[in-house]
PDB file of N, CA and C in Angstrom:
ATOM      1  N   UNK A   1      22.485  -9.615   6.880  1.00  0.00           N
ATOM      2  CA  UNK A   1      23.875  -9.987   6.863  1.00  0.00           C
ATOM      3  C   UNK A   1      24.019 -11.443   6.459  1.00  0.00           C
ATOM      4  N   UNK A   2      23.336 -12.540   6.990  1.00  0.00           N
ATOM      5  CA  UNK A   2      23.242 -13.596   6.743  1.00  0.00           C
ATOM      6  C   UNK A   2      24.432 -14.188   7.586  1.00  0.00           C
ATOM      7  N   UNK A   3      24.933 -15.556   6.916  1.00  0.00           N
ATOM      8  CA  UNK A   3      25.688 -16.347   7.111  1.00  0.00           C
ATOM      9  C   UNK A   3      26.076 -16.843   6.223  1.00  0.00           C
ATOM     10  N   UNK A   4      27.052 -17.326   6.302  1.00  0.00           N
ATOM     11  CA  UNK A   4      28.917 -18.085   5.439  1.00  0.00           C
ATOM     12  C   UNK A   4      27.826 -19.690   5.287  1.00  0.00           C
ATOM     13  N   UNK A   5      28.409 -19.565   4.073  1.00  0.00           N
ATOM     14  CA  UNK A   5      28.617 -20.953   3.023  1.00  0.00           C
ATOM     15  C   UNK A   5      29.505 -21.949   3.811  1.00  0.00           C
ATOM     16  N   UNK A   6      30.387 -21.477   4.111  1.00  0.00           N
ATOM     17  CA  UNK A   6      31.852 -22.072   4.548  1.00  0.00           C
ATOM     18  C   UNK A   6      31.954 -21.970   6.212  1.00  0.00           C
ATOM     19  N   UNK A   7      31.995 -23.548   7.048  1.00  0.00           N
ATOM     20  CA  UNK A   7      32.583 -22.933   8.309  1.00  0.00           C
ATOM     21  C   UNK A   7      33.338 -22.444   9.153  1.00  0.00           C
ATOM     22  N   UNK A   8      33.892 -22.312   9.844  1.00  0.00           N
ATOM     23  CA  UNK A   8      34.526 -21.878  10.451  1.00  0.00           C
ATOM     24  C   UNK A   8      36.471 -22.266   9.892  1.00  0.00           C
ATOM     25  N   UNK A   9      36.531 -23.555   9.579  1.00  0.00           N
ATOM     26  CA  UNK A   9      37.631 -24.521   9.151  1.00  0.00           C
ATOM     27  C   UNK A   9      37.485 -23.561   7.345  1.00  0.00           C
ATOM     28  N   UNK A  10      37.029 -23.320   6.861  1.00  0.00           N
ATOM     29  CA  UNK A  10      36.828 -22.946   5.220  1.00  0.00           C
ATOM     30  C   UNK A  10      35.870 -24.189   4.486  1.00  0.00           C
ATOM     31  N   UNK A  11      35.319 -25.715   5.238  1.00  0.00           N
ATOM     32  CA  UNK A  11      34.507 -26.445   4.370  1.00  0.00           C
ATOM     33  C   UNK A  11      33.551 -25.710   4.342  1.00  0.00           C
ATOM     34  N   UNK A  12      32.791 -26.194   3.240  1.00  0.00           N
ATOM     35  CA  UNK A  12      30.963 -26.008   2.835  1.00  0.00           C
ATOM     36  C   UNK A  12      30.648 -26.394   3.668  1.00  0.00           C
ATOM     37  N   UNK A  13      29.077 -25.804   4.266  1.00  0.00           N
ATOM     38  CA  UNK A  13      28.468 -26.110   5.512  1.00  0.00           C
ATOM     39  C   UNK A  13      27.269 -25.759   4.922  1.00  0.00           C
ATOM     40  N   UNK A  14      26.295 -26.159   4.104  1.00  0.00           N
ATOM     41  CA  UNK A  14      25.149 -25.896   3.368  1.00  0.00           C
ATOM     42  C   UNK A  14      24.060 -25.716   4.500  1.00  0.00           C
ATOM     43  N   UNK A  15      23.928 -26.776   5.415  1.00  0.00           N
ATOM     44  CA  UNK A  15      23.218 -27.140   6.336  1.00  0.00           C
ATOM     45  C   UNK A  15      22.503 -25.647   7.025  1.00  0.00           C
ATOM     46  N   UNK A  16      23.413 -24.430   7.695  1.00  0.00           N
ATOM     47  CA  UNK A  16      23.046 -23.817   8.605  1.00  0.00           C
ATOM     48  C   UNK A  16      22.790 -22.566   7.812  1.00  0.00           C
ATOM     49  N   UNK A  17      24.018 -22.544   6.315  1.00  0.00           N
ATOM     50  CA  UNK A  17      23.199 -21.374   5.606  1.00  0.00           C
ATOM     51  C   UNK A  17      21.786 -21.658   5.154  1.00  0.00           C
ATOM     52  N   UNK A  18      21.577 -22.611   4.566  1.00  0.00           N
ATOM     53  CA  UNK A  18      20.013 -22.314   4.126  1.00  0.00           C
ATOM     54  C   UNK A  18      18.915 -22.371   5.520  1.00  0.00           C
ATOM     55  N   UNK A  19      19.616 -22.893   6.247  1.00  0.00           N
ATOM     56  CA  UNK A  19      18.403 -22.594   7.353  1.00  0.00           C
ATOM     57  C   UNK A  19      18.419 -21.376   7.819  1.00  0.00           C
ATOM     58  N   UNK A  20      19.499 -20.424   7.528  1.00  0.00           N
ATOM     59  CA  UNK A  20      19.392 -19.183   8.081  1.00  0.00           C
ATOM     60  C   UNK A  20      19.086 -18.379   7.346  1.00  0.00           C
ATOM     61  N   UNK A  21      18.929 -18.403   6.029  1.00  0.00           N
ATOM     62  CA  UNK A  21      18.700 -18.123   4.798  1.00  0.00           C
ATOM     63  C   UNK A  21      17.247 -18.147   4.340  1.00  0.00           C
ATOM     64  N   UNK A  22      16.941 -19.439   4.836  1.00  0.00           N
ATOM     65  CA  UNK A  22      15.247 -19.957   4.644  1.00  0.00           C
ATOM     66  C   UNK A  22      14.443 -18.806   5.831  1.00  0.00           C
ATOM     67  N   UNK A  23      15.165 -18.538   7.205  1.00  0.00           N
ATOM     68  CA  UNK A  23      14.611 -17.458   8.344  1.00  0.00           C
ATOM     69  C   UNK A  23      14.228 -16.227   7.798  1.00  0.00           C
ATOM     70  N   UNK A  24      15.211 -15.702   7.206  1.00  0.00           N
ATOM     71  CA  UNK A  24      15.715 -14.319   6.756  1.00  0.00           C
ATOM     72  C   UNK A  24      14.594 -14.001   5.512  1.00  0.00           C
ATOM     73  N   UNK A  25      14.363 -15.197   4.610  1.00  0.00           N
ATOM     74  CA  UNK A  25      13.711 -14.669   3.514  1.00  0.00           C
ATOM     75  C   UNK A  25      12.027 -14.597   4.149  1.00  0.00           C
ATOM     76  N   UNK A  26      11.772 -15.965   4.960  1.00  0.00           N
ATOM     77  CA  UNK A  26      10.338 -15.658   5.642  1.00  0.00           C
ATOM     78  C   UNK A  26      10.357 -14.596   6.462  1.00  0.00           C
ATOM     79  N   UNK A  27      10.663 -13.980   6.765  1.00  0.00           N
ATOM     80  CA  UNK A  27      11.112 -12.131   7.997  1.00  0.00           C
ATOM     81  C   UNK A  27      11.089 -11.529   6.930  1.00  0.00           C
ATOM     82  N   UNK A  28      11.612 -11.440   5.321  1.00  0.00           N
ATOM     83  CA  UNK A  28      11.215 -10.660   4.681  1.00  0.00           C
ATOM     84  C   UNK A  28      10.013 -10.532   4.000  1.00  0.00           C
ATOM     85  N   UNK A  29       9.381 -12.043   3.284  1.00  0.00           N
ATOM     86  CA  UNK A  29       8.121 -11.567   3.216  1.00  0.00           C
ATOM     87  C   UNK A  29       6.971 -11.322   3.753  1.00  0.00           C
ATOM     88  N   UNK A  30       7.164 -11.634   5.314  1.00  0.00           N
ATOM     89  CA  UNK A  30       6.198 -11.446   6.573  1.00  0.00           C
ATOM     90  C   UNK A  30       5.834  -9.788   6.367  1.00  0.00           C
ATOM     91  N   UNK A  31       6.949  -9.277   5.918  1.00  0.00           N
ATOM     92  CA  UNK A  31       7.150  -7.531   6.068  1.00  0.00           C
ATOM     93  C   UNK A  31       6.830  -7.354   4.566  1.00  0.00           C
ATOM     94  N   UNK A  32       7.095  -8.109   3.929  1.00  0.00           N
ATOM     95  CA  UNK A  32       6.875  -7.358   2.290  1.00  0.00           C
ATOM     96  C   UNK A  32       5.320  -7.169   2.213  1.00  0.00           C
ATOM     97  N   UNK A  33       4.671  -5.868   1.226  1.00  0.00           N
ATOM     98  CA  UNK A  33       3.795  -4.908   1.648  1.00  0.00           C
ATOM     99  C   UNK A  33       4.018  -4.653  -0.010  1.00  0.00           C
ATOM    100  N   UNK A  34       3.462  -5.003  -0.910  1.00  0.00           N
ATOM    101  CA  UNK A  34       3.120  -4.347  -2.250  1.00  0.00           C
ATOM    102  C   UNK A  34       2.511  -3.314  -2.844  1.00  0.00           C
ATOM    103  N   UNK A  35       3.004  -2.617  -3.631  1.00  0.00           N
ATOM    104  CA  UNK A  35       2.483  -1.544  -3.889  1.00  0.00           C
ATOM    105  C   UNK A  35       1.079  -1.690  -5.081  1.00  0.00           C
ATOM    106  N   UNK A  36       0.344  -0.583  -4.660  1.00  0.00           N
ATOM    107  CA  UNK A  36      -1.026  -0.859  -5.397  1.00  0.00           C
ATOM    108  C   UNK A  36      -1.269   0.461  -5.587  1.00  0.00           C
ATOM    109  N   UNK A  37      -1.827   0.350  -7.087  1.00  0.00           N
ATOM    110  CA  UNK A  37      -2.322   1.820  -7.753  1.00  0.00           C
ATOM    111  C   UNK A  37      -4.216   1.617  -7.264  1.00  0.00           C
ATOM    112  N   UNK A  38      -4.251   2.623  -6.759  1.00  0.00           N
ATOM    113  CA  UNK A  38      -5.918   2.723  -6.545  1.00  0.00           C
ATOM    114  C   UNK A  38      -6.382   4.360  -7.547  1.00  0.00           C
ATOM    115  N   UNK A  39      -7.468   3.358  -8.148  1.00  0.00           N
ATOM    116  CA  UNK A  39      -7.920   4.030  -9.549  1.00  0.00           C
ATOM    117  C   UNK A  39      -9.218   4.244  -9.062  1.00  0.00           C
ATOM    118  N   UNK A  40     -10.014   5.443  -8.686  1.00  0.00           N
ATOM    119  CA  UNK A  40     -11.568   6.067  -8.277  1.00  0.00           C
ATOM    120  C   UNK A  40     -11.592   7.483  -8.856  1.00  0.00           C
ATOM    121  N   UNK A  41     -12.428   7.800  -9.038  1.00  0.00           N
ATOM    122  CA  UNK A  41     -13.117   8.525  -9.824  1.00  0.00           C
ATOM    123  C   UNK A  41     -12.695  10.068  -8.965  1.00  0.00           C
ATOM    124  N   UNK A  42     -11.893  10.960  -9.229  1.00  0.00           N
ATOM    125  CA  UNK A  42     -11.945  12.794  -8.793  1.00  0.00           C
ATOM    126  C   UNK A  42     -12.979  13.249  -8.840  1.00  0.00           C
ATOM    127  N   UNK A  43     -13.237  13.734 -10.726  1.00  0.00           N
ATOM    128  CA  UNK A  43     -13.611  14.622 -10.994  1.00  0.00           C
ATOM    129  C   UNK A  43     -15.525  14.564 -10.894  1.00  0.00           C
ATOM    130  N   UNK A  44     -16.071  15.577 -10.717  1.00  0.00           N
ATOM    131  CA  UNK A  44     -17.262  16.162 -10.699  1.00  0.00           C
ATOM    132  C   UNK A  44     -17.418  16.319  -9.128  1.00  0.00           C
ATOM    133  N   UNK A  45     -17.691  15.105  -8.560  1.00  0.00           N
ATOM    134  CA  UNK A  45     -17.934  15.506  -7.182  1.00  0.00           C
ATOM    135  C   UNK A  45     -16.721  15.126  -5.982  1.00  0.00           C
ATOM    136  N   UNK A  46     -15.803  15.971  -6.345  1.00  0.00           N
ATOM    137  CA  UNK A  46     -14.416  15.955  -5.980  1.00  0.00           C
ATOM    138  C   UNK A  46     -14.446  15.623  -4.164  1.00  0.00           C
ATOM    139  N   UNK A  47     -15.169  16.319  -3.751  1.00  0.00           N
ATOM    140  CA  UNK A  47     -15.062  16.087  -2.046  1.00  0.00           C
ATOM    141  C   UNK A  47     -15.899  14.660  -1.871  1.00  0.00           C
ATOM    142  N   UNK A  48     -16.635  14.002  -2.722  1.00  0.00           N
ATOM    143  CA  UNK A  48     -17.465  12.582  -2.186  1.00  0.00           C
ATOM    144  C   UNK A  48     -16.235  12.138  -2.676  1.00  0.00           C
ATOM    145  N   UNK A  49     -15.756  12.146  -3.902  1.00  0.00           N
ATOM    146  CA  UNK A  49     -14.689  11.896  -4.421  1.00  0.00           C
ATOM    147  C   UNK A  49     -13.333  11.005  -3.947  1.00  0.00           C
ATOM    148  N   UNK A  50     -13.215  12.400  -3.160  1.00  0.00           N
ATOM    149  CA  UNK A  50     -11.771  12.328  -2.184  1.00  0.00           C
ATOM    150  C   UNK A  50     -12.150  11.984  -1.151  1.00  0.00           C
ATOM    151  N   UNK A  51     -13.091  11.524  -0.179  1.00  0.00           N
ATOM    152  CA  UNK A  51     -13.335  10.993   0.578  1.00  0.00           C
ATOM    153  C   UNK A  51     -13.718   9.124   0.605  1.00  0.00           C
ATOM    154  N   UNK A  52     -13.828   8.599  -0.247  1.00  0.00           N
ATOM    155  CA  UNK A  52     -14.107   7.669  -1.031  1.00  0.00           C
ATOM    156  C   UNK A  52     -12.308   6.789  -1.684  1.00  0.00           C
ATOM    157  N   UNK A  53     -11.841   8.039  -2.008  1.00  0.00           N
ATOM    158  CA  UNK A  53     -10.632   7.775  -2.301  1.00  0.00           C
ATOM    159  C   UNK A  53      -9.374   7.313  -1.170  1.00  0.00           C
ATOM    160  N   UNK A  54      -9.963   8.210  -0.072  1.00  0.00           N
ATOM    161  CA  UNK A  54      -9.226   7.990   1.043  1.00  0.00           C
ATOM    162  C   UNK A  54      -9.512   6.732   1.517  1.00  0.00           C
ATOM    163  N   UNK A  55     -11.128   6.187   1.833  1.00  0.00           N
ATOM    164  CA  UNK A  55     -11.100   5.022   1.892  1.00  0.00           C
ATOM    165  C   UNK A  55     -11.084   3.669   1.483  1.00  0.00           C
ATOM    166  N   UNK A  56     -10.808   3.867   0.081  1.00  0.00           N
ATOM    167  CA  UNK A  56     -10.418   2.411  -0.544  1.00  0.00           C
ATOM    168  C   UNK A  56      -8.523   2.196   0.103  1.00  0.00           C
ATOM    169  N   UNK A  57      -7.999   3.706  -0.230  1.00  0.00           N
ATOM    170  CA  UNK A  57      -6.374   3.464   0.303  1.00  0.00           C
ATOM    171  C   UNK A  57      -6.323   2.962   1.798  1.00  0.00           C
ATOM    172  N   UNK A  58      -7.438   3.390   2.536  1.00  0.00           N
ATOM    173  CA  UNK A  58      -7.310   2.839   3.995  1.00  0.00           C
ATOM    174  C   UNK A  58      -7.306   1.624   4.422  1.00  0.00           C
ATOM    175  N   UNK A  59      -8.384   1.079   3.071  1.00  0.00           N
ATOM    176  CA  UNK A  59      -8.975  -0.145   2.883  1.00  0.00           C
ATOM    177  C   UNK A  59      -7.713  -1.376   2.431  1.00  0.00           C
ATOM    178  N   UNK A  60      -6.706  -0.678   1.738  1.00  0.00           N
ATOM    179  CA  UNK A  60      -5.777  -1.203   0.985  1.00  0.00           C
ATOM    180  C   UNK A  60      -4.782  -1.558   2.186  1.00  0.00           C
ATOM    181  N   UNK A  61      -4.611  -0.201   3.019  1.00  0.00           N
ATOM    182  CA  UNK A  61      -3.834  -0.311   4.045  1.00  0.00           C
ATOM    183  C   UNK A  61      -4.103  -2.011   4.776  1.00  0.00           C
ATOM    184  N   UNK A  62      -5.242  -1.584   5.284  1.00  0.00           N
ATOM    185  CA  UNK A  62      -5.974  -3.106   6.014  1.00  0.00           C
ATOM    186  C   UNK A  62      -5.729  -4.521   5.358  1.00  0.00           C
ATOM    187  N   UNK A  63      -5.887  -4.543   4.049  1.00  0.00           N
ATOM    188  CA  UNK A  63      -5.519  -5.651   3.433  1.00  0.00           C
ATOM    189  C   UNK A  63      -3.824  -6.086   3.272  1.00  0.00           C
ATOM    190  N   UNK A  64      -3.101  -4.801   3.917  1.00  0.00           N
ATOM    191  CA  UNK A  64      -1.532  -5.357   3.434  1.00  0.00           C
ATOM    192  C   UNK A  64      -0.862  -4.941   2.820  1.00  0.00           C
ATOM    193  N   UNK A  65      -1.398  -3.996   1.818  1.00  0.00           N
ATOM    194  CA  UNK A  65      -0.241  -3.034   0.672  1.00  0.00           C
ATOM    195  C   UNK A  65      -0.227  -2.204   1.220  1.00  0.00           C
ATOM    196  N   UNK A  66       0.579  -1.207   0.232  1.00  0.00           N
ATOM    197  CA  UNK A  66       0.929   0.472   0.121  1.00  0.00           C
ATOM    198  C   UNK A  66      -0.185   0.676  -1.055  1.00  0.00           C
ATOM    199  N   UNK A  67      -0.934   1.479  -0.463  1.00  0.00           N
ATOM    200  CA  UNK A  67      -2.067   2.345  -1.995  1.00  0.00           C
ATOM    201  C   UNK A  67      -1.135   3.324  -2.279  1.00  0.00           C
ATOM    202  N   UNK A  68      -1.046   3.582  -3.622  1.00  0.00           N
ATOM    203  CA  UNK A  68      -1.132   5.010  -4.552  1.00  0.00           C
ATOM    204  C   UNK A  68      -1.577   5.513  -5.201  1.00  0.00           C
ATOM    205  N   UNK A  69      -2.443   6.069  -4.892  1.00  0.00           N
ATOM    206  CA  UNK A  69      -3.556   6.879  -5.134  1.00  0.00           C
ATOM    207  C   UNK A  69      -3.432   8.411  -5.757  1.00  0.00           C
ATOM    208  N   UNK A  70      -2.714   8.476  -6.735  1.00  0.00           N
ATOM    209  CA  UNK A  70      -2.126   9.967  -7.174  1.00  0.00           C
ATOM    210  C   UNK A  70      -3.512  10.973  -7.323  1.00  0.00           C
ATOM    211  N   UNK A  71      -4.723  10.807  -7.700  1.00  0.00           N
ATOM    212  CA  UNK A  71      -5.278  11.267  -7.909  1.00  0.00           C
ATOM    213  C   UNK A  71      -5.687  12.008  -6.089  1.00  0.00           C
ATOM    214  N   UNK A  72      -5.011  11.631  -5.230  1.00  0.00           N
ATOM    215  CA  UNK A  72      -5.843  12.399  -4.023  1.00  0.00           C
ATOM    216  C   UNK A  72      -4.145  13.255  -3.550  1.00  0.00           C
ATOM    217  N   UNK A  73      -3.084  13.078  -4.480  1.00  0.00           N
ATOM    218  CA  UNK A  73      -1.723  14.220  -4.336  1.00  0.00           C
ATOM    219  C   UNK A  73      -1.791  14.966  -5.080  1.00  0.00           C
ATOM    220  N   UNK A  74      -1.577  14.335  -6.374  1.00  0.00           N
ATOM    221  CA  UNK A  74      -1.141  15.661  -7.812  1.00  0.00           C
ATOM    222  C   UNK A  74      -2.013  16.500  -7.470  1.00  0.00           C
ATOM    223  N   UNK A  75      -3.615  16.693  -7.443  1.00  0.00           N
ATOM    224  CA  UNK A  75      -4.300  17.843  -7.400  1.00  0.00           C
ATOM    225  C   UNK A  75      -3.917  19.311  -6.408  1.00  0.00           C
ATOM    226  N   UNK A  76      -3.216  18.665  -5.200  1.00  0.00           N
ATOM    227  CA  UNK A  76      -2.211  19.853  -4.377  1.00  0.00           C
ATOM    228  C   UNK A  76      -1.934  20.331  -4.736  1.00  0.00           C
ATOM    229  N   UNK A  77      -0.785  20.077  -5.990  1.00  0.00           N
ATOM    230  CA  UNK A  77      -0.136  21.119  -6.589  1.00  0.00           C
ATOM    231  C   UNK A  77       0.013  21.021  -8.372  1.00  0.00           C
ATOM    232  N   UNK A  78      -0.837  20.462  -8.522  1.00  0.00           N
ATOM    233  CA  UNK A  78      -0.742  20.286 -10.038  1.00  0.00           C
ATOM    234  C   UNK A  78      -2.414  20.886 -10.679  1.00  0.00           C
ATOM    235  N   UNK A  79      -2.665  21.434 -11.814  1.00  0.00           N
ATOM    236  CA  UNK A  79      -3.815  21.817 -12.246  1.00  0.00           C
ATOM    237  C   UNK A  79      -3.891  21.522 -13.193  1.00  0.00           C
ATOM    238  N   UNK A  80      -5.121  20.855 -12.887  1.00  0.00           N
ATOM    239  CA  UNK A  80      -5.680  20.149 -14.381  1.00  0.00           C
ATOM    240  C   UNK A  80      -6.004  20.417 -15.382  1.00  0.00           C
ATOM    241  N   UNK A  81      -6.119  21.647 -15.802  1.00  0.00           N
ATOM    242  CA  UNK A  81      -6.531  22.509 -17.197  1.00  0.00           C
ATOM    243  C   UNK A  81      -4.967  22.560 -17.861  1.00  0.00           C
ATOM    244  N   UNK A  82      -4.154  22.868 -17.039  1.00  0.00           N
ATOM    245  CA  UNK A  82      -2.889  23.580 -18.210  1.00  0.00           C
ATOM    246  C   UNK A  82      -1.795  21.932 -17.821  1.00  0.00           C
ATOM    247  N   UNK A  83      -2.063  20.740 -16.608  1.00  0.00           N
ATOM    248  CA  UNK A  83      -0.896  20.042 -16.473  1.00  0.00           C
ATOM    249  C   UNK A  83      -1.428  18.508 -16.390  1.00  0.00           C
ATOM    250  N   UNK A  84      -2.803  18.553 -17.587  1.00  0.00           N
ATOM    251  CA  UNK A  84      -2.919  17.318 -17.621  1.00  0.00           C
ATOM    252  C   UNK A  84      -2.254  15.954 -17.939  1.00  0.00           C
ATOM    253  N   UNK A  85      -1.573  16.250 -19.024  1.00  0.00           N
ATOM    254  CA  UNK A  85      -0.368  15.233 -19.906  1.00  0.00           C
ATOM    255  C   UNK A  85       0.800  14.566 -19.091  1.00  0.00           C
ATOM    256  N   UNK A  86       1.009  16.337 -18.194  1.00  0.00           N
ATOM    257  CA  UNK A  86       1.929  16.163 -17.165  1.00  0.00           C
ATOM    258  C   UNK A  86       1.764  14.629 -16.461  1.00  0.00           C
ATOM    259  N   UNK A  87       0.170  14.676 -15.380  1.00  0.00           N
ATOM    260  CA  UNK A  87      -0.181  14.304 -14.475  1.00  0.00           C
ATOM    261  C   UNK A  87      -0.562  12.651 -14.913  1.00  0.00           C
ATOM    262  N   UNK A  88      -0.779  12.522 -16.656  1.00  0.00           N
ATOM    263  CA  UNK A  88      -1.456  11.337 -16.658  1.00  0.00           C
ATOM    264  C   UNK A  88       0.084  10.532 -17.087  1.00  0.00           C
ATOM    265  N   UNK A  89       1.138  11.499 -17.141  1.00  0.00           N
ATOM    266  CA  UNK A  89       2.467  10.546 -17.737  1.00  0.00           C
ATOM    267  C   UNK A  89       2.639   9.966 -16.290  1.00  0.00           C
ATOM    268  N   UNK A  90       2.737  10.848 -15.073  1.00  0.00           N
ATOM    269  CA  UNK A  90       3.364  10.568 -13.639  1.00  0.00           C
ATOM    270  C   UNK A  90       2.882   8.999 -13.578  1.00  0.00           C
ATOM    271  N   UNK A  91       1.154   9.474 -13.565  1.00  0.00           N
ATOM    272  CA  UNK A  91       0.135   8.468 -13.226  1.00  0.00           C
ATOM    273  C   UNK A  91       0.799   6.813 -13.841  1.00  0.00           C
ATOM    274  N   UNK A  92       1.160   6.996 -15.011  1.00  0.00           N
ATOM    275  CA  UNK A  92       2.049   5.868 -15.974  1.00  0.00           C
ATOM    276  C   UNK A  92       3.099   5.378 -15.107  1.00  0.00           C
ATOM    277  N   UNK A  93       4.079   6.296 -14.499  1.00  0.00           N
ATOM    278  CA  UNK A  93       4.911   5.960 -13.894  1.00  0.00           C
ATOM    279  C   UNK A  93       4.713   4.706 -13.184  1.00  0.00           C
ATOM    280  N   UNK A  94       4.152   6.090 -12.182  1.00  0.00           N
ATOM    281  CA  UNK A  94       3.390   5.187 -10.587  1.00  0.00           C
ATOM    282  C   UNK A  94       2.908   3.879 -11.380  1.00  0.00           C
ATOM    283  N   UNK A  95       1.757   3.733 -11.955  1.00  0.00           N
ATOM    284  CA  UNK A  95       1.451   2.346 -12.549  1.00  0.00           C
ATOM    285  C   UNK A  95       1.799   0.870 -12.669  1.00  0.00           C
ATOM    286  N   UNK A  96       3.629   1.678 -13.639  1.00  0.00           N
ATOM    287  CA  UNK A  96       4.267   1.131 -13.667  1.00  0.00           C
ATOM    288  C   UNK A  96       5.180   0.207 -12.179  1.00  0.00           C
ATOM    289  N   UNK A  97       5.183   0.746 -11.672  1.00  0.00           N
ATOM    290  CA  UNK A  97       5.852   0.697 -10.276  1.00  0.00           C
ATOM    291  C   UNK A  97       4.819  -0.280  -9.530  1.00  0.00           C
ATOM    292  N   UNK A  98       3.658  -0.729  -9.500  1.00  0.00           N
ATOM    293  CA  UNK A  98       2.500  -1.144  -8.840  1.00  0.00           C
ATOM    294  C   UNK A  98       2.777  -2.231  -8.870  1.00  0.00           C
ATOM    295  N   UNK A  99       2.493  -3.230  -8.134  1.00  0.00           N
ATOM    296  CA  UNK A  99       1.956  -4.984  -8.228  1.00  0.00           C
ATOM    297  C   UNK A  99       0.594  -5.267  -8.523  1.00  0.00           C
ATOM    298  N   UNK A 100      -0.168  -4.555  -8.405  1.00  0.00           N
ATOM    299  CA  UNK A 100      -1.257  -4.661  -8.470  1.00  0.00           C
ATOM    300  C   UNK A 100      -2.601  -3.450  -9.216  1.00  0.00           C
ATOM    301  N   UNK A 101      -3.685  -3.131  -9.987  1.00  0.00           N
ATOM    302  CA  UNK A 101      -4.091  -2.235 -10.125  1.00  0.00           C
ATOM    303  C   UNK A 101      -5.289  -2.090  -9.605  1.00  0.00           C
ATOM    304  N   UNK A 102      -5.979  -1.460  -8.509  1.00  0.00           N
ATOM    305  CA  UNK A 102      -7.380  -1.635  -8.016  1.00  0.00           C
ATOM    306  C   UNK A 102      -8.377  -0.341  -8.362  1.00  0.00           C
ATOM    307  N   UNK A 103      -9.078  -1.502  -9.230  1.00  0.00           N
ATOM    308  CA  UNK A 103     -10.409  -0.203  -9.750  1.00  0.00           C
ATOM    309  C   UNK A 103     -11.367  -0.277  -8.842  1.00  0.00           C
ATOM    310  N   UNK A 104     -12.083   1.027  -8.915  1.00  0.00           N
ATOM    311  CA  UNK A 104     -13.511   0.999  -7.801  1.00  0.00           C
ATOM    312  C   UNK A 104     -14.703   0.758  -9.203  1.00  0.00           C
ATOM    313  N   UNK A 105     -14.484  -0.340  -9.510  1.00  0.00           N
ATOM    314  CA  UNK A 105     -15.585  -0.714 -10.632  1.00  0.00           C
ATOM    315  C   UNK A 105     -17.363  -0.581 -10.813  1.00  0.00           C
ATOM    316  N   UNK A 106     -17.351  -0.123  -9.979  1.00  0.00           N
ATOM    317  CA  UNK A 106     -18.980   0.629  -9.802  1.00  0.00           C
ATOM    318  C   UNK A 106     -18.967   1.994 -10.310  1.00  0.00           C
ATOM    319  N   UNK A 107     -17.801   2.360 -10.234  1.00  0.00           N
ATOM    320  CA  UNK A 107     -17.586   3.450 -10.765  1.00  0.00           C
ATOM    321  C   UNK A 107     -17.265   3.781 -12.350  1.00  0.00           C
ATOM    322  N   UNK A 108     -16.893   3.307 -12.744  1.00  0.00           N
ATOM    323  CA  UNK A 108     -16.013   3.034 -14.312  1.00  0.00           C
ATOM    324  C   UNK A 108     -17.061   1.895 -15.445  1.00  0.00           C
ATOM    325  N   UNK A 109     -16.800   2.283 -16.836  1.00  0.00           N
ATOM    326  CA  UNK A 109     -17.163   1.454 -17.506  1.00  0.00           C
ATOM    327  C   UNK A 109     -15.266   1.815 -18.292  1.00  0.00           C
ATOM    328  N   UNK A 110     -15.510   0.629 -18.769  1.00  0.00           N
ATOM    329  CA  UNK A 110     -14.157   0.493 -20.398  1.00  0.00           C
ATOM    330  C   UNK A 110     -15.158   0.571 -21.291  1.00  0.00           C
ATOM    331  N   UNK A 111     -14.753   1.202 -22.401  1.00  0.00           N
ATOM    332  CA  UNK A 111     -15.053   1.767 -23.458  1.00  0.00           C
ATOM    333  C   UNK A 111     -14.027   1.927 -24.588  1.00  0.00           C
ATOM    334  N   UNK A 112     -13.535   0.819 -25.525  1.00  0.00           N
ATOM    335  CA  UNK A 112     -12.526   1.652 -26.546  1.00  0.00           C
ATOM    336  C   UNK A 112     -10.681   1.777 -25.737  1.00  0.00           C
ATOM    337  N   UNK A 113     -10.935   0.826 -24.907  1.00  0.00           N
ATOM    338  CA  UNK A 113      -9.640   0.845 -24.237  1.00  0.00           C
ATOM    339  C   UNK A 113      -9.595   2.255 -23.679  1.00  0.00           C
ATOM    340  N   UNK A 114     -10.579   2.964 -22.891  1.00  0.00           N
ATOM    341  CA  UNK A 114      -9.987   4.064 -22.014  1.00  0.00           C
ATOM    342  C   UNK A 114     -11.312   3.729 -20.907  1.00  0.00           C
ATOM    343  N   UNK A 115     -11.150   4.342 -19.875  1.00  0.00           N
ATOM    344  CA  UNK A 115     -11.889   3.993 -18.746  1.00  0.00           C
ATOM    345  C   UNK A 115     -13.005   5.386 -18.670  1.00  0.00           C
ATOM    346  N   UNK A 116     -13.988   5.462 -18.643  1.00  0.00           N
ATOM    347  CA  UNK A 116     -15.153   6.532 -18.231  1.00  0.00           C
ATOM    348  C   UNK A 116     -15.872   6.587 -17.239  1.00  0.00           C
ATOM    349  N   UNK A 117     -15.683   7.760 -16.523  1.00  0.00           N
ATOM    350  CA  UNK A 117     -16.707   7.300 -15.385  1.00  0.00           C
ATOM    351  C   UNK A 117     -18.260   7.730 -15.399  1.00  0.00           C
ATOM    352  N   UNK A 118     -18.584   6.983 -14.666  1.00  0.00           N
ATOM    353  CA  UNK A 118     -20.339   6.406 -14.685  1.00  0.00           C
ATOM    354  C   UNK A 118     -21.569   7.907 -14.465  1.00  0.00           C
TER     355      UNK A 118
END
């Protein structure tokens, strides 16, 4: 909600808005929590996989963000043979939406501007 520019009389009163102003924005980034795409490897050994996956997002948790980790949702209900294009546009989305992108780089080489795993 904040507080008035103006006091009580209608003058400027700069003084108590920005100090209440200066409160309000530190309470918000005390709470602000960024979103992060976490990028690990599914396919071949899908259950080390997804277990691995779970814990870098846990890991993410601990450090302060939100992980999104699409690769441990879409597979619920999305299939990868007939709804790949689908899944890698979403993936773009989400991306897009991120502050941050976290690779599990032990995992991955770049190659040709696309990522392969190891």
């Amino acid at each position: 909600m904040g507080i008035s520019f103006y006091n009580s009389e209608g003058y400027k009163d700069p003084v108590p808005f920005e100090a209440i102003n200066g409160i309000e924005r530190e309470e918000r980034k005390s709470n602000y929590r960024p979103l992060v795409y976490i990028c690990s490897p599914y396919a071949g050994n899908e259950k080390w996989n997804t277990m691995k996956a779970r814990e870098y997002s846990r890991f993410a948790v601990n450090m302060g963000v939100i992980p999104i980790a699409p690769h441990l949702l879409f597979p619920q209900f999305m299939d990868e043979a007939t709804e790949r294009e689908l899944a890698m546009f979403m993936n773009m989305v989400l991306l897009g939406r991120c502050a941050e992108l976290w690779v599990n780089v032990k995992s991955f080489i770049m190659s040709n501007h696309s990522l392969k795993v190891l």
